[in-house]
Protein backbone atom coordinates (compact mmCIF):
# COMPACT_ATOMS: atom_id res chain seq x y z
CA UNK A 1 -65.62 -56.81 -17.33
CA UNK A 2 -66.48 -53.61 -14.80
CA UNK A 3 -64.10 -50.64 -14.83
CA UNK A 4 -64.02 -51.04 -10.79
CA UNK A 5 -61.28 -52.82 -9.04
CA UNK A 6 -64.29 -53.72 -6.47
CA UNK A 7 -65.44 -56.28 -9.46
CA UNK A 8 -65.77 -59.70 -7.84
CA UNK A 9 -63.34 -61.27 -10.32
CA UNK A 10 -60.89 -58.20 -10.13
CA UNK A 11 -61.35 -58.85 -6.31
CA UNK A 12 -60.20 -62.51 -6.56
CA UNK A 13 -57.82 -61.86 -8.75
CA UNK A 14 -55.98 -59.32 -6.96
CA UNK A 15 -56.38 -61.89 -4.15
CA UNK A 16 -54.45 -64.59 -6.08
CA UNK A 17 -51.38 -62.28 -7.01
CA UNK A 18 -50.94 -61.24 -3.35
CA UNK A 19 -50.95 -64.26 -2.46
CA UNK A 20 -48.18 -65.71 -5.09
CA UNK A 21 -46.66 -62.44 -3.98
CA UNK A 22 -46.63 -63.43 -0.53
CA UNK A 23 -45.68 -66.90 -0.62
CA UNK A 24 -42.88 -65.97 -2.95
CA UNK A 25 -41.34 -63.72 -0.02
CA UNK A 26 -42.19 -66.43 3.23
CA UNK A 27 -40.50 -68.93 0.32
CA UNK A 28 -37.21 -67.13 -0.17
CA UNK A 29 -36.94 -65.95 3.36
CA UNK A 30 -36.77 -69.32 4.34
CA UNK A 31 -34.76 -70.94 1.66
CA UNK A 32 -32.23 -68.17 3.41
CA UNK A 33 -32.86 -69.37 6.46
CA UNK A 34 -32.46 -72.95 5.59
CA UNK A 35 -28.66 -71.21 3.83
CA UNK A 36 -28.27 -70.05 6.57
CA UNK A 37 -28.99 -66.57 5.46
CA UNK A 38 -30.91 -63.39 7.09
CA UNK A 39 -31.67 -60.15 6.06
CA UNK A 40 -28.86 -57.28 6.80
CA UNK A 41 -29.48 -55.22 9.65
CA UNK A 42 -28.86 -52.25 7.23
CA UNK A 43 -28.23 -51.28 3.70
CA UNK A 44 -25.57 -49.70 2.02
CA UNK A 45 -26.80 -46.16 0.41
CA UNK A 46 -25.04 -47.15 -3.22
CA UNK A 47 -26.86 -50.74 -3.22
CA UNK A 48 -30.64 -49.14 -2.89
CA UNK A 49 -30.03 -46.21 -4.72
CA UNK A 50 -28.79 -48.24 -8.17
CA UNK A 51 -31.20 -50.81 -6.96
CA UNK A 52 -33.91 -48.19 -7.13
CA UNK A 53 -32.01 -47.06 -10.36
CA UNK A 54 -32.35 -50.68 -11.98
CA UNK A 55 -36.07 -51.23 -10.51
CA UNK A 56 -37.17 -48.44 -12.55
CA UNK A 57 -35.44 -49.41 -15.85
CA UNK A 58 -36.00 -53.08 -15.19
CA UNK A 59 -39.86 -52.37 -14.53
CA UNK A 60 -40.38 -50.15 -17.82
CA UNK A 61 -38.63 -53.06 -19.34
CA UNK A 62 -40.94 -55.86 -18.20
CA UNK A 63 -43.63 -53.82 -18.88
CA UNK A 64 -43.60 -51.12 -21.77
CA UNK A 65 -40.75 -52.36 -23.81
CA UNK A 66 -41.51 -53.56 -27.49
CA UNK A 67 -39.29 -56.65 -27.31
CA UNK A 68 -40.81 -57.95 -23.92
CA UNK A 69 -44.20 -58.17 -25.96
CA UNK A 70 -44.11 -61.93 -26.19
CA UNK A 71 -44.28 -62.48 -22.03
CA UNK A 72 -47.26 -59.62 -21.91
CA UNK A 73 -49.03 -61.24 -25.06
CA UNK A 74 -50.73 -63.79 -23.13
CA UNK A 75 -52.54 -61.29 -21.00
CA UNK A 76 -52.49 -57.83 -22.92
CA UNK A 77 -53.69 -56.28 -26.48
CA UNK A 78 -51.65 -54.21 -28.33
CA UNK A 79 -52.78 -50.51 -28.43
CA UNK A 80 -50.33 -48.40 -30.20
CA UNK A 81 -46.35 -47.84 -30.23
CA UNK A 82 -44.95 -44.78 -27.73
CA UNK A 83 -41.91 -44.09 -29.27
CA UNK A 84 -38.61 -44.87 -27.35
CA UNK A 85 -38.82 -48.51 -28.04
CA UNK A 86 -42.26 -48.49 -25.84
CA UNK A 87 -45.38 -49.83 -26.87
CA UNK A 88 -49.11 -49.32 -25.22
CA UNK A 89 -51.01 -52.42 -24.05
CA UNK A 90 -54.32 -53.13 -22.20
CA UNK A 91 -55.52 -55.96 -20.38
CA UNK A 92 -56.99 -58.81 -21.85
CA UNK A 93 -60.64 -58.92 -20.24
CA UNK A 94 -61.10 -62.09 -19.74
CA UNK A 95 -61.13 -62.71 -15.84
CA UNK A 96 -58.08 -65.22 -15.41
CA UNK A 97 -55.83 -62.79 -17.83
CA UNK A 98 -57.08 -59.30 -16.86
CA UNK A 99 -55.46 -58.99 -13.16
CA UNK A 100 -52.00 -60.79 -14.72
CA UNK A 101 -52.27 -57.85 -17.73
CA UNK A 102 -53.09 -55.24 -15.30
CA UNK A 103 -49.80 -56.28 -13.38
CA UNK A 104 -47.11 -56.43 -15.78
CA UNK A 105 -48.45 -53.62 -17.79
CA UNK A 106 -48.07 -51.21 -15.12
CA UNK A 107 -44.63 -50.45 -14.50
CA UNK A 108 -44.98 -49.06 -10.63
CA UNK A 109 -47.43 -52.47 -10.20
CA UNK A 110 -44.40 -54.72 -10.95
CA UNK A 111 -41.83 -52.82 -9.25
CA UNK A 112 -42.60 -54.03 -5.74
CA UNK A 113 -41.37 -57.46 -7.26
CA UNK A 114 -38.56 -56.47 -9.11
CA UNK A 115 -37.62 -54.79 -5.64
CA UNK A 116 -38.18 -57.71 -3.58
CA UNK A 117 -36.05 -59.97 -5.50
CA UNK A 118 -33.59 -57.72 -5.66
CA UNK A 119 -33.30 -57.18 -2.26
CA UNK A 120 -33.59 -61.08 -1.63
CA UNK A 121 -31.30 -60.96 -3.75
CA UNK A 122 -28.87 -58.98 -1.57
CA UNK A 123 -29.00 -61.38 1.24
CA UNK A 124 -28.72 -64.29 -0.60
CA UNK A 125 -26.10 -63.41 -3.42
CA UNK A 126 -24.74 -60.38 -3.21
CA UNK A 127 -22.64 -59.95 -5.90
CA UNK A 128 -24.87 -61.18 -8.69
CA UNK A 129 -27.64 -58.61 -7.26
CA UNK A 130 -24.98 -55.76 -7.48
CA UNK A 131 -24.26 -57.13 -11.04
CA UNK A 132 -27.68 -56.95 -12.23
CA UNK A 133 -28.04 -53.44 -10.36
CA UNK A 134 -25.21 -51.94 -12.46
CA UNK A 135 -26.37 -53.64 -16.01
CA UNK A 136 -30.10 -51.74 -15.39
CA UNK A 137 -28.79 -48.96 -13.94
CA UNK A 138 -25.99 -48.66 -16.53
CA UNK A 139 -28.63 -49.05 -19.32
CA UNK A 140 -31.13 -46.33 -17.21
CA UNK A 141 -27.97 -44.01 -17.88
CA UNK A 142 -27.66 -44.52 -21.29
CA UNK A 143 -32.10 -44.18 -21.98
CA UNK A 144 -31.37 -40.92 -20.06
CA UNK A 145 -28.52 -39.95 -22.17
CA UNK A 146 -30.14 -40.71 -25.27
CA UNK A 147 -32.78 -38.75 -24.55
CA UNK A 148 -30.94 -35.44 -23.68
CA UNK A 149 -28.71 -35.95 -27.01
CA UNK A 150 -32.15 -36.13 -28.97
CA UNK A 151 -33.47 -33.24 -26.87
CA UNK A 152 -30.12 -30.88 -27.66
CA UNK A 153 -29.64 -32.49 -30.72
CA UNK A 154 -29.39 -30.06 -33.37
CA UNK A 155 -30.07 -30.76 -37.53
């Protein structure tokens, strides 16, 4: 498979996952509006701040973490461990896998979704989205901590 993303199969591909993408949103906008949900006017400041908290750590999760291997397996190859509990994967390059592997193996690729649902999420149940926030952004914390202690850490 080409390098370029202008590869006709790279093309389609990306095609097919912004589609899914899209019909994912139009799907749960109107499953609110048949709930009769809608979208708040605004936002709270704490709910997209620890959402953007608990995007980040939920993204790295999906897609760099050693133990989500198994849903990445199907469409990556292992490449090497990071350290942190992180591994390195590439795409599969066969045409139906690569755009999938290229997605969940790029943590700022996925987090558009993770945001999405999150925020559908917000309009739809509330407090299980600001439960979910505060587990990722809780556990965001505690990768940050971890890695100051190991940074100051003296032997």
């Amino acid at each position: 498979m080409a390098d370029s993303p202008h590869d006709h199969d790279r093309i389609a591909g990306y095609l097919s996952v912004m589609t899914v993408f899209g019909t994912a949103v139009a799907g749960t906008a109107l499953i609110g509006r048949l709930r009769g949900r809608s979208l708040p006017a605004s936002y709270a400041l704490t709910d997209l701040a620890l959402g953007a908290v608990a995007t980040h750590k939920f993204a790295r999760l999906l897609s760099k973490d050693g133990v989500t291997t198994p849903l990445r397996a199907p469409f990556t190859e292992f490449e090497k461990n990071t350290g942190s509990g992180e591994v390195a994967e590439s795409p599969r390059p066969e045409p139906g896998r690569h755009v999938v592997g290229e997605l969940i193996t790029c943590p700022f690729c996925v987090a558009p979704w993770i945001a999405s649902a999150y925020v559908a999420l917000l309009a739809l149940a509330p407090p299980l989205a600001r439960a979910w926030a505060a587990v990722f952004g809780i556990v965001a914390g505690s990768d940050f901590l971890q890695h100051a202690y190991a940074h100051v850490r003296t032997d």
